[in-house]
N, C-alpha and C. Protein backbone atom coordinates (compact mmCIF):
# COMPACT_ATOMS: atom_id res chain seq x y z
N UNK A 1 0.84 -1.20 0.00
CA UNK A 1 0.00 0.00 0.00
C UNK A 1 0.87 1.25 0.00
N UNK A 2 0.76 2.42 -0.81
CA UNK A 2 1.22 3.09 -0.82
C UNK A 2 0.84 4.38 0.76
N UNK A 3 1.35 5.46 0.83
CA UNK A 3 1.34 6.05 2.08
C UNK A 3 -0.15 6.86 2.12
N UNK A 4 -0.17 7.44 1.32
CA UNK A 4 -1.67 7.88 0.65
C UNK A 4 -2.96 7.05 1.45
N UNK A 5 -2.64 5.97 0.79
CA UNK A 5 -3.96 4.71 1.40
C UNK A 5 -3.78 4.23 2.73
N UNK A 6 -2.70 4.23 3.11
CA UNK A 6 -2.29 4.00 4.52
C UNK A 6 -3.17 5.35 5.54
N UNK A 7 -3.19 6.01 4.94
CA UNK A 7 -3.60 7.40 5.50
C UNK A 7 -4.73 7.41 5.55
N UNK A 8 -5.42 7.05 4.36
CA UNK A 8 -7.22 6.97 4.14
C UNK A 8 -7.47 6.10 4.90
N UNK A 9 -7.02 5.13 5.00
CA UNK A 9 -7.42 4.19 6.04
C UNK A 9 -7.52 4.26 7.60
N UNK A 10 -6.67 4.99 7.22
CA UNK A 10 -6.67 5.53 9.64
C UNK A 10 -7.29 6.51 9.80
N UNK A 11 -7.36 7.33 8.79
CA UNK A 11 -8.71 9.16 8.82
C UNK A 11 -9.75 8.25 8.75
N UNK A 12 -10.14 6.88 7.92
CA UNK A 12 -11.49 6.87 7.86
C UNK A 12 -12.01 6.44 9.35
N UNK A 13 -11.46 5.95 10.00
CA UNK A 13 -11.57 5.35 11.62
C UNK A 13 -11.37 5.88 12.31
N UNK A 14 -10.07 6.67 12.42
CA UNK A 14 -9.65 8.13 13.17
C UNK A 14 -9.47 9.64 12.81
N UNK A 15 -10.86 9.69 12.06
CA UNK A 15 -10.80 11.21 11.54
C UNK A 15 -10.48 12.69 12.08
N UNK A 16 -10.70 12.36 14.05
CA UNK A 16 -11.00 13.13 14.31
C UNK A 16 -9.29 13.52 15.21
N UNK A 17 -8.18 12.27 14.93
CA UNK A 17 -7.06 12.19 15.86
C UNK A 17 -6.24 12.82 15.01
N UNK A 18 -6.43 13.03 13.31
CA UNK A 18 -5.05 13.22 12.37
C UNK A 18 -5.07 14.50 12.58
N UNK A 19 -4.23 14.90 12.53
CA UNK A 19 -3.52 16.06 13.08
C UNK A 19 -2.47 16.93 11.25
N UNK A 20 -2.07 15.94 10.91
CA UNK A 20 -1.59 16.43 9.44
C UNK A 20 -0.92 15.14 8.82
N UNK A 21 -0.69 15.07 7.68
CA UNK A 21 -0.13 13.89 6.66
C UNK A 21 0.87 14.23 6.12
N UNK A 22 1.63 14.08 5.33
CA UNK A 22 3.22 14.20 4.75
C UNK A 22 3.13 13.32 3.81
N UNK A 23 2.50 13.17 2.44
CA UNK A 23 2.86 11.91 1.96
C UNK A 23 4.12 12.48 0.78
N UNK A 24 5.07 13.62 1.21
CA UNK A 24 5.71 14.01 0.19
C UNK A 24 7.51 14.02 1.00
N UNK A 25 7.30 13.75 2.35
CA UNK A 25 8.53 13.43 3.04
C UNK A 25 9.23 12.14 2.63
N UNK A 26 10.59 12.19 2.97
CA UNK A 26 11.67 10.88 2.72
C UNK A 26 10.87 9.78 3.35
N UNK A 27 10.67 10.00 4.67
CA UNK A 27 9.36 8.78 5.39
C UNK A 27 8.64 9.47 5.27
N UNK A 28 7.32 9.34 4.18
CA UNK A 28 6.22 9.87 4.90
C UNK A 28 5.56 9.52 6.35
N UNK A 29 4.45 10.41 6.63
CA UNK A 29 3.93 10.30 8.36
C UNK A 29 2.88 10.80 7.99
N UNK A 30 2.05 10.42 9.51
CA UNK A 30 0.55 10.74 10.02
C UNK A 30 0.82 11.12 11.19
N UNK A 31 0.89 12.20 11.48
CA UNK A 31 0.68 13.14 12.78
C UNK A 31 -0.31 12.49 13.60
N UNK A 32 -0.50 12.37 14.93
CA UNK A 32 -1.79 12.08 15.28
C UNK A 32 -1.86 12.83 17.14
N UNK A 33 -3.03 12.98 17.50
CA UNK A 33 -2.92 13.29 18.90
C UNK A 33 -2.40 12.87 19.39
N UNK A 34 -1.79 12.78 20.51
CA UNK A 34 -1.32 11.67 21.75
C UNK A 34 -2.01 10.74 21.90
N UNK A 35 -3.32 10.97 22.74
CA UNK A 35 -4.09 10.18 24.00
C UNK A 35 -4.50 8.83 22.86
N UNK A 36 -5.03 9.13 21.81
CA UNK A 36 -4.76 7.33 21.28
C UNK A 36 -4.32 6.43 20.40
N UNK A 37 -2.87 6.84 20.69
CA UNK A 37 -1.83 6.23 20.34
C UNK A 37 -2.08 4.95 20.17
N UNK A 38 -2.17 4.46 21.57
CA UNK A 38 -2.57 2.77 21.70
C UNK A 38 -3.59 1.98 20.45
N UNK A 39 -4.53 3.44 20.67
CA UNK A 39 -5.42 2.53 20.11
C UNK A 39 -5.71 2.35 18.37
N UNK A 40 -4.82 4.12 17.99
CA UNK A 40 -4.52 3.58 16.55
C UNK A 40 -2.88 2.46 15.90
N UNK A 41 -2.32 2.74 17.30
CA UNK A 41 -1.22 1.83 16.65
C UNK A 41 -1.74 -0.07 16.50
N UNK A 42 -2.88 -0.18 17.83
CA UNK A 42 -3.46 -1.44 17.51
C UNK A 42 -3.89 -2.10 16.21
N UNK A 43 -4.92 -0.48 15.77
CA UNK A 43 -5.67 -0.86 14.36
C UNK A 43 -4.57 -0.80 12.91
N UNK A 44 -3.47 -0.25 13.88
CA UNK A 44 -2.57 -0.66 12.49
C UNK A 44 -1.82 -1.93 12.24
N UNK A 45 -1.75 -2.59 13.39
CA UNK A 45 -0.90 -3.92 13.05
C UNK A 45 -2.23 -4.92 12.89
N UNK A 46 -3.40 -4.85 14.02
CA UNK A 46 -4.45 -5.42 13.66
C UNK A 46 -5.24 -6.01 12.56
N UNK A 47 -5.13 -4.85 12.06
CA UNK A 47 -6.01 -4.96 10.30
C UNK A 47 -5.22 -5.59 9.26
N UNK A 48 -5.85 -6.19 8.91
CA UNK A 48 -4.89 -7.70 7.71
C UNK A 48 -4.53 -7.33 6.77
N UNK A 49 -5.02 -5.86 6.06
CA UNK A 49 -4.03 -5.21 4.91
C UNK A 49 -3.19 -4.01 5.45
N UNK A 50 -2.96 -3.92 6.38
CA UNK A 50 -2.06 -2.67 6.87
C UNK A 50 -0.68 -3.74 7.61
N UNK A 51 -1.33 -4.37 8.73
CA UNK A 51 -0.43 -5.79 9.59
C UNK A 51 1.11 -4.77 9.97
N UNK A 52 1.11 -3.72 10.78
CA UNK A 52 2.25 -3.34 10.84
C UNK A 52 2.77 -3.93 12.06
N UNK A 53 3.46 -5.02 11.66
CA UNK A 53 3.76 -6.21 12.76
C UNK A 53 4.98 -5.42 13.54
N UNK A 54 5.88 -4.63 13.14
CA UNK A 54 7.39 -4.06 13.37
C UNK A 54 7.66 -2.77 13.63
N UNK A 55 7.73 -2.43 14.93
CA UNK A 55 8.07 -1.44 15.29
C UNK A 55 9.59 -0.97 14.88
N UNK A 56 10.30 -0.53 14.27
CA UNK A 56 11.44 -0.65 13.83
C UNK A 56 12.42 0.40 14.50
N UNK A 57 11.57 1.36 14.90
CA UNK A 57 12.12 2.32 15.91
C UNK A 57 11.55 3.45 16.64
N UNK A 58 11.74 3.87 17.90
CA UNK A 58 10.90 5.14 18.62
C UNK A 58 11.95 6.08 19.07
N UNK A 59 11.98 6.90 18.46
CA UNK A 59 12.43 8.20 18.67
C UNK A 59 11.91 9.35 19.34
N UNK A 60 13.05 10.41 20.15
CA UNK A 60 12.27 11.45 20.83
C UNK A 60 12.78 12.49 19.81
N UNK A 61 12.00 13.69 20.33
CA UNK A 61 12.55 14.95 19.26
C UNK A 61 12.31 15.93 20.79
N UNK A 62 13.16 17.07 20.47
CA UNK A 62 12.93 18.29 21.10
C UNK A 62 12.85 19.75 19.93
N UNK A 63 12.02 20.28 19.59
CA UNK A 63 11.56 21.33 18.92
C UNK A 63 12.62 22.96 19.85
N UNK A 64 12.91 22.95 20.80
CA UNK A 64 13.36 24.14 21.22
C UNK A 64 12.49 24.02 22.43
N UNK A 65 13.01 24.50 23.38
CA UNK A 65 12.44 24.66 24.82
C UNK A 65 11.65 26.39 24.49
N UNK A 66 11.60 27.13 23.96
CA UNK A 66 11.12 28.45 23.70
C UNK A 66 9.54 28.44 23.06
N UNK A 67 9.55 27.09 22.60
CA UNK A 67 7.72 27.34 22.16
C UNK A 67 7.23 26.84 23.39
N UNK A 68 6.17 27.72 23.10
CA UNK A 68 5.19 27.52 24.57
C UNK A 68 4.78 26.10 24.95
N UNK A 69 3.94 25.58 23.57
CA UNK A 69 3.62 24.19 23.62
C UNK A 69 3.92 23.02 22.48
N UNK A 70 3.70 21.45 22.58
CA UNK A 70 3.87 20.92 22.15
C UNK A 70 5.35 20.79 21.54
N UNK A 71 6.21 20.96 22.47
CA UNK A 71 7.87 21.22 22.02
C UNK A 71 8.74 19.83 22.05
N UNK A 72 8.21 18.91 22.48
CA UNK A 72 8.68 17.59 22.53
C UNK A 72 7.86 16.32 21.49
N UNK A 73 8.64 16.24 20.45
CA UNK A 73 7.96 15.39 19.64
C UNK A 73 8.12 13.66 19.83
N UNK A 74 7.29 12.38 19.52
CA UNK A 74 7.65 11.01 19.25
C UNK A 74 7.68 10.75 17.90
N UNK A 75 8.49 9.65 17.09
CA UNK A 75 8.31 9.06 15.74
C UNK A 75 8.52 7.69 16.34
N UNK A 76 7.65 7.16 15.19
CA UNK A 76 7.40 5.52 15.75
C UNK A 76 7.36 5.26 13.96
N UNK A 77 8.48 4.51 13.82
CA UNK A 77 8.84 3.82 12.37
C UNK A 77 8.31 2.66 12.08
N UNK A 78 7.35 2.44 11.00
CA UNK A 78 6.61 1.14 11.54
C UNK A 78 6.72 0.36 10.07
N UNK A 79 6.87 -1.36 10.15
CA UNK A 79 7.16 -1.51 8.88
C UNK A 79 6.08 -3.24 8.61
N UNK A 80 5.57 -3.15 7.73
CA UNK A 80 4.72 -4.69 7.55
C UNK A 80 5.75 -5.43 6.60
N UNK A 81 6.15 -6.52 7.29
CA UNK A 81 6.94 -7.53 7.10
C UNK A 81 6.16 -8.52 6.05
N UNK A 82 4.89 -8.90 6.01
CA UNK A 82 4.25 -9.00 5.08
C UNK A 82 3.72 -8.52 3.66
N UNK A 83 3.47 -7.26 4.23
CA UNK A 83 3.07 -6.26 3.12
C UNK A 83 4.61 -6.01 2.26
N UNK A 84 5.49 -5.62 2.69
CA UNK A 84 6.39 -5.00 2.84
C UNK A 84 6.31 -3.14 2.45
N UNK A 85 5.75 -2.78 3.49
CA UNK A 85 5.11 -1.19 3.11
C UNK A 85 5.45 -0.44 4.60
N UNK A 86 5.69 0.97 4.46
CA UNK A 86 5.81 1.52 5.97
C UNK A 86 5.37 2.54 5.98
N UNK A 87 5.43 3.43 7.07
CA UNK A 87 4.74 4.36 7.37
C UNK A 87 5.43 5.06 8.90
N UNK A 88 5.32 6.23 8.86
CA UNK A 88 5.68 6.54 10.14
C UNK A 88 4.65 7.26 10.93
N UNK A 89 4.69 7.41 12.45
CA UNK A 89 2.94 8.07 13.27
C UNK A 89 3.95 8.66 14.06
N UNK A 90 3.80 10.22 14.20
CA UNK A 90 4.41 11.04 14.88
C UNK A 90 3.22 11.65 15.94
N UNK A 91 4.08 12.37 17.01
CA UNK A 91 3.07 12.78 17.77
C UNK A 91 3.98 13.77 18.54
N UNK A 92 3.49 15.26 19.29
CA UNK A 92 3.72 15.92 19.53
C UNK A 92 3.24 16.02 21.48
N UNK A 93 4.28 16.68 21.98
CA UNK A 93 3.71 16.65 23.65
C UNK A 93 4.15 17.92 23.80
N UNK A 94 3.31 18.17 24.74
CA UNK A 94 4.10 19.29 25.74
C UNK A 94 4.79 19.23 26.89
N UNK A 95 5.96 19.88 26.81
CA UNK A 95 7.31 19.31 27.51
C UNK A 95 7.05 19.33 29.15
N UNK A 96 6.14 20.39 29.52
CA UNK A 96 5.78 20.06 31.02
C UNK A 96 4.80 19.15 31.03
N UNK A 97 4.16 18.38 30.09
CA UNK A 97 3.29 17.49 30.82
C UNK A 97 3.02 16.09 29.95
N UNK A 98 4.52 16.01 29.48
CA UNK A 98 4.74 15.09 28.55
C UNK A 98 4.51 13.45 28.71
N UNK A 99 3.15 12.90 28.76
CA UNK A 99 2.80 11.76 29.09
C UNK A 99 1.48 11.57 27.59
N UNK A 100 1.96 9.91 27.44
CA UNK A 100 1.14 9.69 26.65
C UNK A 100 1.04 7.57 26.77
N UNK A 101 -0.22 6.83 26.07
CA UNK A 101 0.48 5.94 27.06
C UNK A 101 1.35 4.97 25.91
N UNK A 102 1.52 3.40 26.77
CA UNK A 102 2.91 2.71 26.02
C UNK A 102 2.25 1.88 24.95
N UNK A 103 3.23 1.49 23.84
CA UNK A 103 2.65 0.88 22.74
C UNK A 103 3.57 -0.63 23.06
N UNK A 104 3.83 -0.66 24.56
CA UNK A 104 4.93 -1.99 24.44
C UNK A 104 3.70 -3.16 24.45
N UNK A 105 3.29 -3.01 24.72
CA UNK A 105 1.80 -4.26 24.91
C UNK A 105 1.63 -4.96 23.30
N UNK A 106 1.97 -4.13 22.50
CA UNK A 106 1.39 -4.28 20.99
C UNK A 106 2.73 -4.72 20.42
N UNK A 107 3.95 -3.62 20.62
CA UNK A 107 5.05 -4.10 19.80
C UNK A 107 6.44 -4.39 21.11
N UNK A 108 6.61 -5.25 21.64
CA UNK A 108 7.40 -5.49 22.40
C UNK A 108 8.86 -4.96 22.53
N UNK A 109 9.08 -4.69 20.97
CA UNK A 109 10.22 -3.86 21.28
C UNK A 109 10.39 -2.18 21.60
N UNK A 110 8.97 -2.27 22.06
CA UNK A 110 8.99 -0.75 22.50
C UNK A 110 8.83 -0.41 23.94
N UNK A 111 9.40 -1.71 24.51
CA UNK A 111 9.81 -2.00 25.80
C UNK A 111 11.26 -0.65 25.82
N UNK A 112 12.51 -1.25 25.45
CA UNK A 112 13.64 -0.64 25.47
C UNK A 112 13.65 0.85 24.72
N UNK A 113 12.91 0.88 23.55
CA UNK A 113 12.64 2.16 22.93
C UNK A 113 11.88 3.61 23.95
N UNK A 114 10.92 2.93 24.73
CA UNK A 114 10.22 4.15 25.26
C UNK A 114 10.85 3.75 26.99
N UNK A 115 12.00 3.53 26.90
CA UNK A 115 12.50 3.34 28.57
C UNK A 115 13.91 4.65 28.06
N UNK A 116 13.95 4.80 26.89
CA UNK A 116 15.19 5.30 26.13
C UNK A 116 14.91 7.06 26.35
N UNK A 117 13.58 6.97 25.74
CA UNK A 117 12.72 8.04 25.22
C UNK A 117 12.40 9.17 27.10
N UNK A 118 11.73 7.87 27.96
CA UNK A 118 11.79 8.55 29.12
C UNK A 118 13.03 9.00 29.66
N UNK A 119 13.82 7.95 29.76
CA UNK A 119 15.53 8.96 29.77
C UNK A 119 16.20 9.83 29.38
N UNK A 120 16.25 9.63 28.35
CA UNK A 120 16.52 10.82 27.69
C UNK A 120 15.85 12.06 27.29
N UNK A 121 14.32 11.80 26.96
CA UNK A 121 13.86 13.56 27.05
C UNK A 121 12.11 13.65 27.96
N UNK A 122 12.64 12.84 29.03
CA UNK A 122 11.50 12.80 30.02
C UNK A 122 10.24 12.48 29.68
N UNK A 123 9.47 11.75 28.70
CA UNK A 123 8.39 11.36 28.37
C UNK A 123 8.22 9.68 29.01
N UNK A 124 6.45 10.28 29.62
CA UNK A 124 5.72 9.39 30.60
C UNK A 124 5.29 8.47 29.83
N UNK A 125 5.76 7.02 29.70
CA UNK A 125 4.46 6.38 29.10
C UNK A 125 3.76 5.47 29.92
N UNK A 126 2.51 6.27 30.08
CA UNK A 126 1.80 5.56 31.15
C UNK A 126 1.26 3.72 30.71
N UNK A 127 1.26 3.23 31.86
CA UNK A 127 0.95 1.56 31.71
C UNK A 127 2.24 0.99 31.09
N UNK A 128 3.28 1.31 30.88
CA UNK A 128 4.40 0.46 30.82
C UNK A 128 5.36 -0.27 32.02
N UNK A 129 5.28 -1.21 31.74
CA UNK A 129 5.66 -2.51 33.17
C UNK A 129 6.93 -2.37 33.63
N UNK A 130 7.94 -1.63 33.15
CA UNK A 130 8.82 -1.01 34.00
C UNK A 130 9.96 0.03 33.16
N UNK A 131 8.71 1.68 33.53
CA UNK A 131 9.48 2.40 33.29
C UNK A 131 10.39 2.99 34.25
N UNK A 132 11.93 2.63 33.47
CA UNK A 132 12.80 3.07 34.76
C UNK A 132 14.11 3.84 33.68
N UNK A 133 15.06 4.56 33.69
CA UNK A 133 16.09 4.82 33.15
C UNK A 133 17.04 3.77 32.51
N UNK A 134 17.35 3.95 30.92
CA UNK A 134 17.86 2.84 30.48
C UNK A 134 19.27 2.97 30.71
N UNK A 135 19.82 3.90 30.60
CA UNK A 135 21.08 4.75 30.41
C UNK A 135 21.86 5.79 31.10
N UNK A 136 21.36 6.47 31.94
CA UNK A 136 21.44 7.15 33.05
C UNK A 136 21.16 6.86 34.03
N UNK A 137 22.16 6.76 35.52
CA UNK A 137 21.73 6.15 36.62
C UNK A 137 20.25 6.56 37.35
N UNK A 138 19.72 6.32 37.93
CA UNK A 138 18.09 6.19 38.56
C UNK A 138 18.11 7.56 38.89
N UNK A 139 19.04 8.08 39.39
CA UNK A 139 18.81 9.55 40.53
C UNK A 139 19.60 10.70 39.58
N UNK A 140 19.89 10.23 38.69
CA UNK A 140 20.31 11.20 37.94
C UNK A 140 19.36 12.58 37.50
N UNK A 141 19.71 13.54 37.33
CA UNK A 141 19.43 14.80 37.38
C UNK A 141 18.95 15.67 35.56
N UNK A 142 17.67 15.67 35.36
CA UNK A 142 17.15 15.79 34.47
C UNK A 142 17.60 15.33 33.32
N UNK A 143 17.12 15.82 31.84
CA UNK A 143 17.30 14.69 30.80
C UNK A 143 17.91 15.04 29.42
N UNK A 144 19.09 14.25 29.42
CA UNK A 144 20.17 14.92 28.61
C UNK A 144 19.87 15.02 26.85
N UNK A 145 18.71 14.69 26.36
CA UNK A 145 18.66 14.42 25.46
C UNK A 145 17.86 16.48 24.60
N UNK A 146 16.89 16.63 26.09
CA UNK A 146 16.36 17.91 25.81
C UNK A 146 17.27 19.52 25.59
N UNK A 147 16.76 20.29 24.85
CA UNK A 147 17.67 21.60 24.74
C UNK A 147 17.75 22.35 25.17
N UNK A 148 16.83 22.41 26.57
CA UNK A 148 17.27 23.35 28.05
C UNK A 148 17.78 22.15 29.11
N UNK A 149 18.65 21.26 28.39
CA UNK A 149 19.22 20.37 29.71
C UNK A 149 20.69 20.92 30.00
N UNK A 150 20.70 21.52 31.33
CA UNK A 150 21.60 22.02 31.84
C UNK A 150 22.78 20.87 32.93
N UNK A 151 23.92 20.37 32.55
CA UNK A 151 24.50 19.16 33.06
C UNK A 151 25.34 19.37 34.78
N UNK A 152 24.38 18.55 35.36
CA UNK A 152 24.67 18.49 36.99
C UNK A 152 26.14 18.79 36.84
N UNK A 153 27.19 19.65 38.28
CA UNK A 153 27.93 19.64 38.37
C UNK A 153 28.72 18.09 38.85
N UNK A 154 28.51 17.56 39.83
CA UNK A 154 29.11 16.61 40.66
C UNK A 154 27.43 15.40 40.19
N UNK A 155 28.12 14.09 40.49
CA UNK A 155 27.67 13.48 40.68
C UNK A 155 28.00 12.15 41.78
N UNK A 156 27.21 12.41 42.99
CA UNK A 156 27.84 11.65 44.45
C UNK A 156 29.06 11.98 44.20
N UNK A 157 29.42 13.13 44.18
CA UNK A 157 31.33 13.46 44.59
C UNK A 157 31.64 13.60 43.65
N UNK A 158 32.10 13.09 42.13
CA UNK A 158 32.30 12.92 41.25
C UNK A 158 32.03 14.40 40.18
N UNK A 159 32.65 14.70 39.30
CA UNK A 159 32.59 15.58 38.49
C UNK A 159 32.36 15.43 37.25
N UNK A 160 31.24 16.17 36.69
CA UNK A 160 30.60 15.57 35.29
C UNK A 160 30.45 16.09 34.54
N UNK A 161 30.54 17.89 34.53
CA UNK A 161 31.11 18.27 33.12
C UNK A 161 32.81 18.57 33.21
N UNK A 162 32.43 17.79 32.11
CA UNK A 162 34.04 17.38 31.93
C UNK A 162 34.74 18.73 31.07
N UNK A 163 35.75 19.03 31.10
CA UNK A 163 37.07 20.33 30.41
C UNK A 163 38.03 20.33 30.38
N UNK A 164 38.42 20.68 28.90
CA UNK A 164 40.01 20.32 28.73
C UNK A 164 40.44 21.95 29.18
N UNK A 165 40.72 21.65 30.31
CA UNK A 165 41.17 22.17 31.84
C UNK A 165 42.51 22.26 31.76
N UNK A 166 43.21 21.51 31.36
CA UNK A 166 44.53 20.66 32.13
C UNK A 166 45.19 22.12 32.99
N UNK A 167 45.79 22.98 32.05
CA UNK A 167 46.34 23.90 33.27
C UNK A 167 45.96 24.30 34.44
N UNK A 168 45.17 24.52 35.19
CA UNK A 168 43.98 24.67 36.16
C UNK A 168 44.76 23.92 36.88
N UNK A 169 45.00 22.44 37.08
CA UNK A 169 45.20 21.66 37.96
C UNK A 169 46.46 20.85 38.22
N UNK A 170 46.85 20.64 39.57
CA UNK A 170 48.37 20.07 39.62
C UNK A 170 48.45 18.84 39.82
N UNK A 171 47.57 18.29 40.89
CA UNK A 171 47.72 16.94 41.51
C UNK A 171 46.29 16.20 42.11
N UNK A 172 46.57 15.24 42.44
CA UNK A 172 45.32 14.65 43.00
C UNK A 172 45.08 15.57 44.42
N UNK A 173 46.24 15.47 44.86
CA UNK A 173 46.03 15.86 46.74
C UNK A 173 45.55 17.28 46.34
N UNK A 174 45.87 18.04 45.54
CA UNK A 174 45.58 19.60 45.52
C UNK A 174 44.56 19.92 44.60
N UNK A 175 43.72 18.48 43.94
CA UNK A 175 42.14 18.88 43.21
C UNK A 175 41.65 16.97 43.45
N UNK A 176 41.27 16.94 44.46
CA UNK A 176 40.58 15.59 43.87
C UNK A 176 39.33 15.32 43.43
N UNK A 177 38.54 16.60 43.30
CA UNK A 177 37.63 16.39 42.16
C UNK A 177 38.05 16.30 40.91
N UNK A 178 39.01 15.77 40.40
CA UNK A 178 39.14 15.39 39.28
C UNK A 178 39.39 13.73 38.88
N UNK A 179 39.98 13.21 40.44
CA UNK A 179 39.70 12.21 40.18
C UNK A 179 40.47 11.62 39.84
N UNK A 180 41.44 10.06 40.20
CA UNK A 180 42.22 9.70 39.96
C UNK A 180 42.68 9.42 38.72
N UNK A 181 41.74 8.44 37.84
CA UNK A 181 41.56 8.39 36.22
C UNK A 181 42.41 9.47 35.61
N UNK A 182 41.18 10.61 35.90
CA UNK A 182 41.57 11.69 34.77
C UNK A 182 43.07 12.03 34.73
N UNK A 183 43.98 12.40 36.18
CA UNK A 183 44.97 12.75 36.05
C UNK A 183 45.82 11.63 35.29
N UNK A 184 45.71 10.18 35.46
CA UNK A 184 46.30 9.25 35.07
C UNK A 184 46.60 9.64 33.75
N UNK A 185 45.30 9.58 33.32
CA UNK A 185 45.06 9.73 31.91
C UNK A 185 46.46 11.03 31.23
N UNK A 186 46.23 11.93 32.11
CA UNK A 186 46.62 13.55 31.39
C UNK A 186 48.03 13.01 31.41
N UNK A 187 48.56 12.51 32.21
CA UNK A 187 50.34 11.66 32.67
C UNK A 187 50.45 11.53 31.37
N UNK A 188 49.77 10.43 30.73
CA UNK A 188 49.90 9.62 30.15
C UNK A 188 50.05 10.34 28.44
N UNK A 189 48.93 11.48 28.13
CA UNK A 189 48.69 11.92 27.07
C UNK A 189 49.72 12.74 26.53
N UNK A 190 50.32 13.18 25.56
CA UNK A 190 51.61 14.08 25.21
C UNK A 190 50.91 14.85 25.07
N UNK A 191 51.35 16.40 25.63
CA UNK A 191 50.97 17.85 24.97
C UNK A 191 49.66 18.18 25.88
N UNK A 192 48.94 17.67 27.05
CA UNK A 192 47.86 17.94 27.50
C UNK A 192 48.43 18.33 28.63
N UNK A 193 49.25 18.19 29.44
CA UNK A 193 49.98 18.46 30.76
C UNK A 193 50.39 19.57 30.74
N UNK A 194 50.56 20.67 31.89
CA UNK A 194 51.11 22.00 31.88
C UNK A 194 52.85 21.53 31.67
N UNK A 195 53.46 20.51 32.23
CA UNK A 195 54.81 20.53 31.63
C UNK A 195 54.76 20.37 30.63
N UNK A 196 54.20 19.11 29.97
CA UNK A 196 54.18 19.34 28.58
C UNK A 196 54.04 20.54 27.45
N UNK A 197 53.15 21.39 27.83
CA UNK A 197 53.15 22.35 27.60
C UNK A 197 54.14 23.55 27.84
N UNK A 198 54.90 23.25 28.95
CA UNK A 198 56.19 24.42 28.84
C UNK A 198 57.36 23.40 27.94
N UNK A 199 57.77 22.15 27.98
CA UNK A 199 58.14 21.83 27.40
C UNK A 199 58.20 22.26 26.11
N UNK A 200 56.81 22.17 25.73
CA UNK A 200 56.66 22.66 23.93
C UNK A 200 57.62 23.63 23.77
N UNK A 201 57.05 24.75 24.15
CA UNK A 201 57.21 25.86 24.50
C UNK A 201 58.57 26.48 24.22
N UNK A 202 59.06 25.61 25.31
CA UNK A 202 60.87 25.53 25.33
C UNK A 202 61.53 24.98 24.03
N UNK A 203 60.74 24.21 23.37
CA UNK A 203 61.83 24.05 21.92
C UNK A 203 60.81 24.91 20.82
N UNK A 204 59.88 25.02 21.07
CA UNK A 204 59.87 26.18 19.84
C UNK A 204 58.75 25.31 18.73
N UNK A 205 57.62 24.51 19.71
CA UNK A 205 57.01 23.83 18.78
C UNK A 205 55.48 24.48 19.20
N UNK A 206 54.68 24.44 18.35
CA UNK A 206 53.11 25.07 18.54
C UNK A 206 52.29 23.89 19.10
């Protein structure tokens, strides 16, 4: 089926959820509300000429933290393994109240996809059996994926935005927020060390 008919087919059932169509994009898409997600992604793998058995991927988007609303987008890449035809269903949230619910019930691999999605740019999907952080530790400090994410200084002691610093610092005993590693590391690297650097210096190399 081409994207066109894919489209007529979900307006004729969900006329009132499409939101806009694209059948002229690299993937085309069907925009759709949030709140029933579930229930049109059902009627799409459901129905025996659509059968979009394959979730192939769920993606977050961030639009800019500066629009008022709907600034956090989803894409859900969907492909019939039968048919062999695809389609993509996008959907738009608003970043303070970004919940919509899970499609893991239907496509199982959207277990790890929307555990990804909550990590990284804070989206709720309600009724999923364990949303927890895939990638970032549990207590970690808002979500690195969004474009007003501002990165914790320390983490339990530890220092996490990282800077090529090197002059700044001499030793472990006289900065150990930096941490044993890192200095190891700087020992180790040519040209990153403040001797190294007078070294240069001293023969006349840039």
């Amino acid at each position: 089926m081409t994207a066109e008919e894919i489209h007529a087919q979900v307006a004729a059932q969900f006329k009132e959820d499409i939101v806009e169509f694209n059948g002229e994009a690299l993937d085309p898409y069907i925009k759709i509300n949030p709140s029933p997600i579930f229930e049109i992604s059902q009627f799409l793998k459901t129905t025996p000429n659509l059968n979009f058995d394959a979730l192939m991927c769920l993606s977050g988007l961030d639009y800019g933290a500066d629009k008022e609303d709907d600034s956090l987008g989803l894409v859900y890449n969907l492909h019939s393994i039968k048919h062999n035809h695809k389609i993509t269903i996008r959907v738009d949230l608003n970043r303070k109240n970004a919940k919509l619910p899970s499609v893991e019930k239907i496509w199982r691999t959207a277990d790890w996809h929307e555990r990804e999605a909550y990590d990284l740019f804070g989206v709720i999907f309600e009724n999923h059996p364990d949303l927890r952080r895939i990638l970032c530790p549990d207590d970690w400090q808002g979500y690195p994926l969004r474009k007003d994410y501002v990165t914790q200084k320390y983490y339990h002691g530890v220092r996490v935005d990282y800077q090529e610093d090197w002059g700044q610092y001499k030793t472990l005993e006289d900065n150990p927020e930096r941490g044993n590693y890192v200095f190891q590391f700087e020992e180790k690297a040519p040209g990153l060390t403040s001797q190294d650097k007078k070294t240069a210096a001293e023969k006349g190399e840039s």
